[in-house]
Protein backbone atom coordinates (compact mmCIF):
# COMPACT_ATOMS: atom_id res chain seq x y z
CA UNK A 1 54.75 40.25 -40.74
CA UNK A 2 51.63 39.38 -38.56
CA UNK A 3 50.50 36.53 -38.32
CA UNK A 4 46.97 35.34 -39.96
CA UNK A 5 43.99 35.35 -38.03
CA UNK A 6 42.52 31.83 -38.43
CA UNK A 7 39.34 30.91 -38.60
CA UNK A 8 37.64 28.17 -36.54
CA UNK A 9 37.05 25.05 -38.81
CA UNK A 10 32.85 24.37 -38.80
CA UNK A 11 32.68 20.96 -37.60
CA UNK A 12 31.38 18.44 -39.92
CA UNK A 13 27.60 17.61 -39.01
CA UNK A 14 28.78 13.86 -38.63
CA UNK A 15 31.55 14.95 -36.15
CA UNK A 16 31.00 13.54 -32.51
CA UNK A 17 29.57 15.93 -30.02
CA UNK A 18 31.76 17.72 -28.10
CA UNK A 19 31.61 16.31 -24.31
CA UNK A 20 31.87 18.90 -21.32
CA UNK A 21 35.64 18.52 -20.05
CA UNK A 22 34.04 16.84 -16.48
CA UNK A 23 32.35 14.18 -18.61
CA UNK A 24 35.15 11.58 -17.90
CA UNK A 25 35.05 12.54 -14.51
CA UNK A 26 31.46 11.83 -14.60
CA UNK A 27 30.67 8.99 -16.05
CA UNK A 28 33.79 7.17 -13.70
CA UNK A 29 31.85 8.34 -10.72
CA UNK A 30 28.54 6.79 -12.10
CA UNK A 31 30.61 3.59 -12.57
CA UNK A 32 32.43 3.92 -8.99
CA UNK A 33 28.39 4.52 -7.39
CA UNK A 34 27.45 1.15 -9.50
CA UNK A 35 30.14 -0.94 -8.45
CA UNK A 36 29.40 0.03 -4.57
CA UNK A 37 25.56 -0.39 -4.64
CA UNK A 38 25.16 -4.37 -4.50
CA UNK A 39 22.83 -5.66 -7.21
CA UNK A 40 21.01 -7.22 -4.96
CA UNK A 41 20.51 -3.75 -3.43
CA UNK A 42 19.20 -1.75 -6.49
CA UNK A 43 16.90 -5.07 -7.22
CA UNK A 44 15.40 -4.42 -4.21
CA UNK A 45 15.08 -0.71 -4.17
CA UNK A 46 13.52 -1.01 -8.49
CA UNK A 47 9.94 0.79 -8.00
CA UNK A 48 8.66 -2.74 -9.39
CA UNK A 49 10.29 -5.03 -6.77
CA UNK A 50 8.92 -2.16 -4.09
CA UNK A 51 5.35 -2.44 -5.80
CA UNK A 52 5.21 -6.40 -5.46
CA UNK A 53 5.79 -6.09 -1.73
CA UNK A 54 2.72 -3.63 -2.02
CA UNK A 55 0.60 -5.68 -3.86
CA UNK A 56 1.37 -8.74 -1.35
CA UNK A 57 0.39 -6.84 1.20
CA UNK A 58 -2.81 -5.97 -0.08
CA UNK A 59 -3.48 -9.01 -0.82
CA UNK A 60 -2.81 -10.56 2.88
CA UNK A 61 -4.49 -7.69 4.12
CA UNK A 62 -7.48 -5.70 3.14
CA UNK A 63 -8.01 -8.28 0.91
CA UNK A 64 -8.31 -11.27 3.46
CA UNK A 65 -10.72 -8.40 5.30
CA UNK A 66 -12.90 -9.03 2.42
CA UNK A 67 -12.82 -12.33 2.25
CA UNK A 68 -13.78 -13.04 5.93
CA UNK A 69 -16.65 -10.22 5.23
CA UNK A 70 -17.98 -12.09 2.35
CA UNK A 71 -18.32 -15.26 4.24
CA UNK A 72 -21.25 -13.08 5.61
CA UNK A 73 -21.64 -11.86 9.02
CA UNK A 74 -18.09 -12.71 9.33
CA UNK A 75 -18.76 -16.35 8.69
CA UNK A 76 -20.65 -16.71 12.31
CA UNK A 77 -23.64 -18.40 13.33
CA UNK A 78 -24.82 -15.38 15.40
CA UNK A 79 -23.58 -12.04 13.17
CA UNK A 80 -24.78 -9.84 15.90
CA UNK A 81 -20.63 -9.36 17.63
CA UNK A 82 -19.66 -9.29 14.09
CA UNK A 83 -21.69 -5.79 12.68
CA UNK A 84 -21.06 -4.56 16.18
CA UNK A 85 -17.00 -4.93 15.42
CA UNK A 86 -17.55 -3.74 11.44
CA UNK A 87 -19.37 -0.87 12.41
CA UNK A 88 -17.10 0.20 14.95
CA UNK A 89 -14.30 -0.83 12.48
CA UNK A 90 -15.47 1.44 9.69
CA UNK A 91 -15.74 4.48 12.26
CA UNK A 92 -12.17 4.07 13.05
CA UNK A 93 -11.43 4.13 9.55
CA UNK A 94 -13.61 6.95 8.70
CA UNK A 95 -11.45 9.07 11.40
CA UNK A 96 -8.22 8.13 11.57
CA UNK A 97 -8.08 8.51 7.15
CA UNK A 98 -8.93 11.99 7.50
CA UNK A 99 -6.27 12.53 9.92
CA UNK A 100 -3.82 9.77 8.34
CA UNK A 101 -1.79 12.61 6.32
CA UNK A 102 0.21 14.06 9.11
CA UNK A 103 -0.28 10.69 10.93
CA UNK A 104 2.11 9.32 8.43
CA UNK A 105 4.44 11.74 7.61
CA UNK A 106 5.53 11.69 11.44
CA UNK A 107 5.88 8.27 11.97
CA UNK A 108 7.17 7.84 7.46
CA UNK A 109 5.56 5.65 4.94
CA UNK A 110 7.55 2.25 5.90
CA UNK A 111 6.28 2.51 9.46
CA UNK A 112 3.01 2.96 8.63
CA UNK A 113 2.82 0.47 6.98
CA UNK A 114 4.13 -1.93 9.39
CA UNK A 115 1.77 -0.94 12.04
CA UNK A 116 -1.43 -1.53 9.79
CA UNK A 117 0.40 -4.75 8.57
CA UNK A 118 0.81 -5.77 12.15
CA UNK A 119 -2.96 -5.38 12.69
CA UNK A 120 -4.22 -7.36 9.94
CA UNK A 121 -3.98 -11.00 12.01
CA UNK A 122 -6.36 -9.28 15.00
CA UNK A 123 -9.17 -9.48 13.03
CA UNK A 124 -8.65 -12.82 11.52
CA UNK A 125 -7.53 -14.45 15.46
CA UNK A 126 -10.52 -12.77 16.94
CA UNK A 127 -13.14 -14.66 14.41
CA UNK A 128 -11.22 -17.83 15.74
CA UNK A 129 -11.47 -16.95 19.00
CA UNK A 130 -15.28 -16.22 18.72
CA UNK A 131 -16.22 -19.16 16.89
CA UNK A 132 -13.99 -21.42 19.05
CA UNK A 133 -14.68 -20.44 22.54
CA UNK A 134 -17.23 -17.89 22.28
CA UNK A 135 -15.05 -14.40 23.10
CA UNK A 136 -17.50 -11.26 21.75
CA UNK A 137 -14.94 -8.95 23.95
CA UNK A 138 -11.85 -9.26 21.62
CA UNK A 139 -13.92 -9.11 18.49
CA UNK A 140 -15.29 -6.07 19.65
CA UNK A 141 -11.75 -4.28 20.51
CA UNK A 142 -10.41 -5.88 17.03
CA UNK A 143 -13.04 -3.89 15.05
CA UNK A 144 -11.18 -0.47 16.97
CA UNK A 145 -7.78 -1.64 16.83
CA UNK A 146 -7.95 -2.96 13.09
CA UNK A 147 -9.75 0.17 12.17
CA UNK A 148 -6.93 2.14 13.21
CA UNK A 149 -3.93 0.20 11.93
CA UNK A 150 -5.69 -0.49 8.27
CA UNK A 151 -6.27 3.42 8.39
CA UNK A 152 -2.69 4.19 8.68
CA UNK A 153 -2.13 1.31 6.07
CA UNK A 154 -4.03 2.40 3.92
CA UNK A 155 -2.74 6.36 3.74
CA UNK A 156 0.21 5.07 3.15
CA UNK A 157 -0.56 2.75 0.53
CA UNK A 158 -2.41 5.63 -1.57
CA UNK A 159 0.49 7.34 -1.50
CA UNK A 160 2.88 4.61 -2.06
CA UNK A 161 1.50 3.21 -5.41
CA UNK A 162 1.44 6.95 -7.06
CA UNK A 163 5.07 7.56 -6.10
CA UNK A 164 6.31 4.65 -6.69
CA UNK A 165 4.29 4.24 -10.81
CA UNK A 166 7.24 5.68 -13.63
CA UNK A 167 5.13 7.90 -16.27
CA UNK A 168 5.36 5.25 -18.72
CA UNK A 169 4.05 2.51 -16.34
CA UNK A 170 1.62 3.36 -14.30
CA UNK A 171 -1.34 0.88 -15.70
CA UNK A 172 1.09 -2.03 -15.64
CA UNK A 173 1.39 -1.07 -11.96
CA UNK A 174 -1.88 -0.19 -10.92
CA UNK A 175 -3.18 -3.61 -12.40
CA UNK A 176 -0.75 -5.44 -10.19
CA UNK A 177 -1.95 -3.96 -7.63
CA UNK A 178 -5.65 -4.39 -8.13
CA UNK A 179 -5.07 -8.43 -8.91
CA UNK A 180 -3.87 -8.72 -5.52
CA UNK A 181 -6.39 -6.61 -3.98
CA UNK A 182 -8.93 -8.73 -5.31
CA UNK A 183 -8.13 -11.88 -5.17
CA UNK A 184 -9.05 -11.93 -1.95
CA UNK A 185 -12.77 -12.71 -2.85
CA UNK A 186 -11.11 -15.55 -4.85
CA UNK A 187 -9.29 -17.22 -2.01
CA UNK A 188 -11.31 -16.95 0.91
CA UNK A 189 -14.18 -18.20 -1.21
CA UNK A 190 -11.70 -21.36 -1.93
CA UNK A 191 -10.99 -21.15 1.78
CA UNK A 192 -14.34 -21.38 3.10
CA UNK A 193 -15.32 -24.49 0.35
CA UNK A 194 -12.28 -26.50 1.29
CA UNK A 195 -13.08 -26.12 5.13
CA UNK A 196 -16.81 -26.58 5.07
CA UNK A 197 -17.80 -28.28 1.95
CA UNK A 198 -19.77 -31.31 4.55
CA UNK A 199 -23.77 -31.27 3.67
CA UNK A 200 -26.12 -30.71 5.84
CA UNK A 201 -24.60 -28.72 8.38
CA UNK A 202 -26.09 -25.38 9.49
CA UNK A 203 -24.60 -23.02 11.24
CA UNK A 204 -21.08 -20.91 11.15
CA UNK A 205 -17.91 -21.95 9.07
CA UNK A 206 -15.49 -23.88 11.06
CA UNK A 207 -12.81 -22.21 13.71
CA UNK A 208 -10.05 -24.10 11.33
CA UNK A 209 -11.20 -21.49 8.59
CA UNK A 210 -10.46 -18.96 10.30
CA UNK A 211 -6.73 -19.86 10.82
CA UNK A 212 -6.15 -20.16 7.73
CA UNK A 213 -6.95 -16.47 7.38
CA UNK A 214 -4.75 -15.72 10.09
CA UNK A 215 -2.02 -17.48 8.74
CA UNK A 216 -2.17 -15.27 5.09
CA UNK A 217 -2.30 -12.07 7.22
CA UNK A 218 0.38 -12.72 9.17
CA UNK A 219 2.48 -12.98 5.87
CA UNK A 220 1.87 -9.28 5.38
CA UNK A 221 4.35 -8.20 8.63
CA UNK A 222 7.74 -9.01 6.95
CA UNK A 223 6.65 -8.09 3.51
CA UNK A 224 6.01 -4.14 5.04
CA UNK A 225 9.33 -4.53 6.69
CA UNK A 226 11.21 -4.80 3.51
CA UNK A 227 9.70 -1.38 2.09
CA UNK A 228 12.79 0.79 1.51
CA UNK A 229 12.85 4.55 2.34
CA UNK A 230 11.23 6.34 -0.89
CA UNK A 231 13.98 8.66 -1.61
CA UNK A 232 16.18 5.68 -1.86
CA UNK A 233 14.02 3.93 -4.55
CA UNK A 234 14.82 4.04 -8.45
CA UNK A 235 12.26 3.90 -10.91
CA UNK A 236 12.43 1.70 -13.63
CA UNK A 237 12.56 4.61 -16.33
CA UNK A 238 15.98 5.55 -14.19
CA UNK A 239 14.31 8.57 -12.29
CA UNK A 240 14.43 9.41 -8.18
CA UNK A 241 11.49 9.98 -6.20
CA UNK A 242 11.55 13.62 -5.02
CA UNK A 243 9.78 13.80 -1.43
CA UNK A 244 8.23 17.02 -0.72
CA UNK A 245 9.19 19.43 2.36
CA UNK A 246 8.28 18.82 5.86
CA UNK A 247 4.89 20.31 7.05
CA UNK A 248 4.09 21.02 10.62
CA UNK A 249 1.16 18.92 11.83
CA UNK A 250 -1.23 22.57 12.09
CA UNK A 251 -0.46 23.71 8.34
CA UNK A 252 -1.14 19.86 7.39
CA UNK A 253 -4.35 20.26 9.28
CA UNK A 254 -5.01 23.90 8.19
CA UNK A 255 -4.96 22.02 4.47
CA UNK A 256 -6.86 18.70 4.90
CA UNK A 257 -9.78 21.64 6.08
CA UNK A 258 -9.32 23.48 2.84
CA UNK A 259 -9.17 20.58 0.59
CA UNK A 260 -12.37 18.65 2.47
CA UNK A 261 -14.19 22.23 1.89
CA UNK A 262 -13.25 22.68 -1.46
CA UNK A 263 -16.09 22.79 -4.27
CA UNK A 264 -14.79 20.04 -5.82
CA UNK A 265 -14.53 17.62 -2.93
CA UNK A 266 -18.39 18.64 -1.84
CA UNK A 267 -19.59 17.60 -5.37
CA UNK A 268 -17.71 14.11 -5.43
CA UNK A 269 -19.38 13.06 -2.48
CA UNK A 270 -22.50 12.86 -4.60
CA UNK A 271 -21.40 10.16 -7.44
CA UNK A 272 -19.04 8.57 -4.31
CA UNK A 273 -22.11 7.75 -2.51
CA UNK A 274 -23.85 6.34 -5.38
CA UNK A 275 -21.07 4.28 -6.83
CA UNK A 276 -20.63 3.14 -3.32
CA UNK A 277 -23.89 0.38 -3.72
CA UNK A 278 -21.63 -1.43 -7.05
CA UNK A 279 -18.33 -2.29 -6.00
């Protein structure tokens, strides 16, 4: 006699799932990866942690620029030096963002940073310097060299902060990031009270407030040196950053020129320019 063909047995519905045979394989691998990353390691590479060191930056930074701007003609008796370095400040900016793609994906996103970080406390030291002794030379050249790192800086900070924001998170993000880039308003106005609160004086703030500007923006140096390489970062909804392929510097170029040129671009620069007068 043959034997009876059997039939498979439909598994009940409240069966567990079947698991592919390399599943046990798997999930000791995952454990084996955990146990050799150091927790202080994947605390420090969490897209949140990386986003603090952001925001503190931004805060030390552009947002210290701000606050020495506000104190109005940089705080000076004579604000004469001081448009001559903002103006030649803003130029720098104007080019070296337009160019700041390739810039920074030569040199990487940590870097970058590090170099605008590094010229934050040249704008702060020369408003010392020029209240204190009278330099209008080093003012001058901190407008061009600040220009240039805070360009850099702040390519790579766009960039940064839409990486580095999960799906799920992105306004919890963005709004850290915005506190700190505003309270710099905030502080230096506390700055500038504390320092020069005397009545009747005329004149510029004290050189003393300006070291205390210098001191914040210094802060911002070891902050960008603890930025860890993107594709090393985990998000906090468990997903990788995925970094995009390696352009040469001429088809980077070649699409900066096509982007600029684009319809859409054109038309922005009409509401730009007007929302520029409110912020």
């Amino acid at each position: 006699m043959t034997d009876a063909k059997k039939t498979p047995v439909p598994s009940s519905p409240h069966s567990p799932p079947t698991l592919p045979d390399n599943a046990t394989d798997r999930a000791q691998s995952i454990e084996v990866c955990e146990e050799i990353v150091p927790r202080w390691k994947q605390v420090w590479r969490h897209s949140l942690t990386q986003m603090m060191l952001l925001s503190v930056q931004a805060f030390c930074g552009p947002a210290m620029s701000d606050a020495i701007t506000g104190l109005g003609g940089g705080g000076l008796a004579t604000p004469q030096v001081s448009n001559i370095s903002n103006a030649i400040r803003y130029a720098m900016l104007a080019i070296f963002c337009f160019f700041g793609g390739p810039i920074v994906n030569k040199i990487g996103v940590k870097w970058a940073l590090v170099i605008g970080s590094m010229s934050f406390p040249i704008q702060g030291s020369a408003y010392y310097c020029n209240s204190k002794f009278g330099n209008q030379w080093y003012l001058i050249l901190s407008g061009a060299i600040g220009g240039i790192g805070t360009a850099c800086w702040y390519v790579a900070e766009a960039g940064a902060i839409m990486t580095l924001a999960p799906s799920g998170a992105r306004g919890k993000y963005l709004a850290l990031w915005i506190v700190s880039r505003n309270l710099g308003q905030l502080v230096g106005g506390a700055i500038n009270l504390a320092k020069n609160h005397e009545k009747g004086v005329s004149g510029g703030v004290t050189p003393d407030t300006f070291v205390a500007f210098v001191i914040i923006e210094c802060i911002a140096l070891p902050f960008a040196l603890l930025i860890t390489p993107f594709e090393r970062v985990i998000r906090s909804d468990g997903t990788k950053i995925v970094t995009s392929e390696t352009l040469s510097t001429k088809r980077e170029i070649k699409y900066i020129a096509k982007t600029v040129t684009s319809r859409l671009i054109v038309l922005s620069a009409l509401w730009a320019l007007w929302s520029f007068f409110y912020t």
